[in-house]
N, C-alpha and C. Protein backbone atom coordinates (compact mmCIF):
# COMPACT_ATOMS: atom_id res chain seq x y z
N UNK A 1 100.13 100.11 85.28
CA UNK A 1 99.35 98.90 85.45
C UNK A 1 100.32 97.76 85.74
N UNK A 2 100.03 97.29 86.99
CA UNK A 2 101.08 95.76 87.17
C UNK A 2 100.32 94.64 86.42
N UNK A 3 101.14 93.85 86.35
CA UNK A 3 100.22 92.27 85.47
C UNK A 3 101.61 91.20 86.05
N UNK A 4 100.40 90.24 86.51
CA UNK A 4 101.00 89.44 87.19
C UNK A 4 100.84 87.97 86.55
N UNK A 5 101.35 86.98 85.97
CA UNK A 5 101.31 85.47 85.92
C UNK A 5 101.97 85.09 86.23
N UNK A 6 101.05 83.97 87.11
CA UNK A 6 101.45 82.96 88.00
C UNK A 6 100.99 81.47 87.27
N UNK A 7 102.60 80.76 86.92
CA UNK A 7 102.31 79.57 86.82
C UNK A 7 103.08 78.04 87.26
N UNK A 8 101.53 77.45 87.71
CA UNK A 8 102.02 76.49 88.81
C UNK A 8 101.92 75.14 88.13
N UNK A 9 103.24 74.03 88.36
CA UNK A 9 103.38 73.25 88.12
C UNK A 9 102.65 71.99 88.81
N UNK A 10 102.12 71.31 88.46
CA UNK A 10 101.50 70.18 89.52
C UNK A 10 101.35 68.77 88.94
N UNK A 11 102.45 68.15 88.96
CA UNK A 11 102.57 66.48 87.78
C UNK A 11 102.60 66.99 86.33
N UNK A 12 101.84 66.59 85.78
CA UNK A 12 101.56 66.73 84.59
C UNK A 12 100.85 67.32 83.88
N UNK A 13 99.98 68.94 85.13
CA UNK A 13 99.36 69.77 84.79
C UNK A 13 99.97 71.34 85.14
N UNK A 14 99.82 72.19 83.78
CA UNK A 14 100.08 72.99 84.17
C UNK A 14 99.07 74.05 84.39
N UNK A 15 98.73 74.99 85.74
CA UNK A 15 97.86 76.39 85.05
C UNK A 15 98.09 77.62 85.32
N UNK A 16 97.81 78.35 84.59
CA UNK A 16 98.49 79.62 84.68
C UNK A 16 97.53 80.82 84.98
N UNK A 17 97.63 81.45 85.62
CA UNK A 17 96.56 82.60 86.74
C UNK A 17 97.05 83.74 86.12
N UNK A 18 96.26 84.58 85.80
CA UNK A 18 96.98 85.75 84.96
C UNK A 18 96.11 86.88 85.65
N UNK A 19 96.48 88.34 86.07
CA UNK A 19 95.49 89.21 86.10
C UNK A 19 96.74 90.68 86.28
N UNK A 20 95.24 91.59 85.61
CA UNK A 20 96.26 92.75 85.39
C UNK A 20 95.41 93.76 86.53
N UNK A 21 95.70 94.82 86.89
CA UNK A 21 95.27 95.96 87.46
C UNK A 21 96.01 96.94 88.13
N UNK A 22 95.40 98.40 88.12
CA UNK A 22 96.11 98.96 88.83
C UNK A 22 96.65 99.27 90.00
N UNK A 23 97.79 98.89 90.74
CA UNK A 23 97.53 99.41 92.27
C UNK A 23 97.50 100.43 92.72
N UNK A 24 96.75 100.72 93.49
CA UNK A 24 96.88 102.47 94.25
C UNK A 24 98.31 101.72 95.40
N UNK A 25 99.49 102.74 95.80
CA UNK A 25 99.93 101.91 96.60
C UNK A 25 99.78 103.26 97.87
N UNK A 26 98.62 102.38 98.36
CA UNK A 26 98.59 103.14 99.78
C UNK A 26 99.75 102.60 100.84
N UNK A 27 100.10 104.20 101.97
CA UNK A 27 100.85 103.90 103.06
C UNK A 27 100.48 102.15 103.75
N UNK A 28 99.38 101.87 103.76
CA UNK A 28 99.07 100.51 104.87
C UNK A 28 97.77 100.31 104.57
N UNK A 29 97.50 99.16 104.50
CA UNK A 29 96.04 98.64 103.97
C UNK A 29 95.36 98.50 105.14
N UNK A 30 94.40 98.80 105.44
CA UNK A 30 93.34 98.05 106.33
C UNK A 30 93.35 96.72 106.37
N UNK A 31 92.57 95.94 107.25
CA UNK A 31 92.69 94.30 107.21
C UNK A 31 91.42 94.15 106.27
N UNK A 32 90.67 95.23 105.96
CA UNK A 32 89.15 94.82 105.51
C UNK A 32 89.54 94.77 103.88
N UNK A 33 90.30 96.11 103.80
CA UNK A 33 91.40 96.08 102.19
C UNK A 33 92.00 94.78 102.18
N UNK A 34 92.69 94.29 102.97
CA UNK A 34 93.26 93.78 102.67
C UNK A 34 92.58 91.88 102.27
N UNK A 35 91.87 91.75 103.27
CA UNK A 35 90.89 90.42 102.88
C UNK A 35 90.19 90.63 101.52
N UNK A 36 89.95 91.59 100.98
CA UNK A 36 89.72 91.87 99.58
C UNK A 36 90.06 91.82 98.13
N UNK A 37 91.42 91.53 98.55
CA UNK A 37 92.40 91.20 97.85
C UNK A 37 92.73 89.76 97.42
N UNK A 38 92.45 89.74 95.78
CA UNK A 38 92.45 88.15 94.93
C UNK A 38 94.07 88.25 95.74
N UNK A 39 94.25 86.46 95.79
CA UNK A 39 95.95 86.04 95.88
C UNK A 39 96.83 86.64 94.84
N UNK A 40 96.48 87.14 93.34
CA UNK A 40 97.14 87.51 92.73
C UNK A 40 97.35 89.20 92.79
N UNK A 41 96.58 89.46 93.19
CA UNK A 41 96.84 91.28 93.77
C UNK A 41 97.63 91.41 95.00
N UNK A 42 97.59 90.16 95.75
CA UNK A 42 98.65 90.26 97.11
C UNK A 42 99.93 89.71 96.73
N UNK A 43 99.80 89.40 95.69
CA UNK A 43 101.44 89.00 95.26
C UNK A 43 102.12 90.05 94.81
N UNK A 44 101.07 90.56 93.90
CA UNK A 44 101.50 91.62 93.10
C UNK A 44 102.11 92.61 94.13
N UNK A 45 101.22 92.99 94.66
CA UNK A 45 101.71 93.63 96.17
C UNK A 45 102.93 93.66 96.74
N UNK A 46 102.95 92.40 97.06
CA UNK A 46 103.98 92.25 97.93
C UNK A 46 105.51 92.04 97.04
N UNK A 47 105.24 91.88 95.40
CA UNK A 47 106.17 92.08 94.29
C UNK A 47 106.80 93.65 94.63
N UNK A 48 105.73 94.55 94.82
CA UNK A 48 105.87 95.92 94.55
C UNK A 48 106.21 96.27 95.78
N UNK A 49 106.36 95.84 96.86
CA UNK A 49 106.59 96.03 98.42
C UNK A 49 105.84 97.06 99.16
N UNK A 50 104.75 96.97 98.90
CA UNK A 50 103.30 97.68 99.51
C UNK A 50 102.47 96.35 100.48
N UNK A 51 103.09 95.46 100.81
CA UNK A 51 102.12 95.05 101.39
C UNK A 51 102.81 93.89 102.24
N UNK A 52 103.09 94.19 103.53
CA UNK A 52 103.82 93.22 104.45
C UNK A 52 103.94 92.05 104.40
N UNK A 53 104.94 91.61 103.88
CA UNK A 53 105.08 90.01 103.79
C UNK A 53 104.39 89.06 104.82
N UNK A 54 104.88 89.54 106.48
CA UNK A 54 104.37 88.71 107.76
C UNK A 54 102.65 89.08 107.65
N UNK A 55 102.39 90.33 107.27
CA UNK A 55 100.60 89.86 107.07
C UNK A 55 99.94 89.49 106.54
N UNK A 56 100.53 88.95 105.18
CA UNK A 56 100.23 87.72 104.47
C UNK A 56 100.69 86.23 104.91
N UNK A 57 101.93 86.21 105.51
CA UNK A 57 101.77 84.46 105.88
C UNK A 57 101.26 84.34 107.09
N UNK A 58 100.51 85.64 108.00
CA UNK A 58 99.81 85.55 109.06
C UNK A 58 98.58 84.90 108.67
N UNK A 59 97.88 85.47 107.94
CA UNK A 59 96.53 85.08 107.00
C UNK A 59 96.71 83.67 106.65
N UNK A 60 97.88 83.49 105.71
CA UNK A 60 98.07 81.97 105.27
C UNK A 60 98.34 80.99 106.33
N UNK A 61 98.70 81.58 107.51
CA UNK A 61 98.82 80.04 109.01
C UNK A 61 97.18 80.07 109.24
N UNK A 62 96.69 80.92 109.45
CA UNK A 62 95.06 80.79 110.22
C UNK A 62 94.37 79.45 109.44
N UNK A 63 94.48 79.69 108.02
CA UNK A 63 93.88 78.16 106.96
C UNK A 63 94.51 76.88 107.56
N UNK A 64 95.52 76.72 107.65
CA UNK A 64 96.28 75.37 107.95
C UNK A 64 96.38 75.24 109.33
N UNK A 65 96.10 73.79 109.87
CA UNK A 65 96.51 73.36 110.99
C UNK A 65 97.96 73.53 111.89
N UNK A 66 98.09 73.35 112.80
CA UNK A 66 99.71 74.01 113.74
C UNK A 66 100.23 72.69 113.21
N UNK A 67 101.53 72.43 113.27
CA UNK A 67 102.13 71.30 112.58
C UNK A 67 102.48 70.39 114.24
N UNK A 68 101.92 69.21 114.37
CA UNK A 68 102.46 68.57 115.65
C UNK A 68 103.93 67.98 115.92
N UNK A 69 104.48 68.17 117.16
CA UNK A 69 105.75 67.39 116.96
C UNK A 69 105.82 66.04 116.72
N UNK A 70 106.96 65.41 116.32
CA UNK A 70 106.86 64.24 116.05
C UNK A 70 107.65 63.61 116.77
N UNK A 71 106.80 62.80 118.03
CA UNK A 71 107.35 61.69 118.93
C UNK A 71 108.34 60.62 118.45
């Protein structure tokens, strides 16, 4: 069983994300597996090196805007 906490600092608050479970560590996830996946199971993941780093910060650019140059 992996168990993962994550805790994030932010001013003067702290909170802490905790979750345990087991991973199956399959050869390669599907994208449908893989959108299924809480942020703390893809960490865990990618802790355990089952789960491609670049197809997680692929996922994480699609949310955020392209960054513009600055004239």
């Amino acid at each position: 069983m992996a168990k993962v906490i994550i805790v994030i600092e932010d001013g003067a608050e702290m909170v802490e994300v905790s979750t345990s479970f087991t991973p199956e560590l399959p050869e390669e996830l599907t994208p449908e597996e893989v959108e299924a996946l809480t942020p703390a199971q893809m960490l865990a993941l990618q802790l355990l090196g089952s789960l491609d780093e670049d197809e997680f910060l692929e996922e994480e650019d699609e949310d955020e805007p392209a960054p513009q140059p600055k004239a």
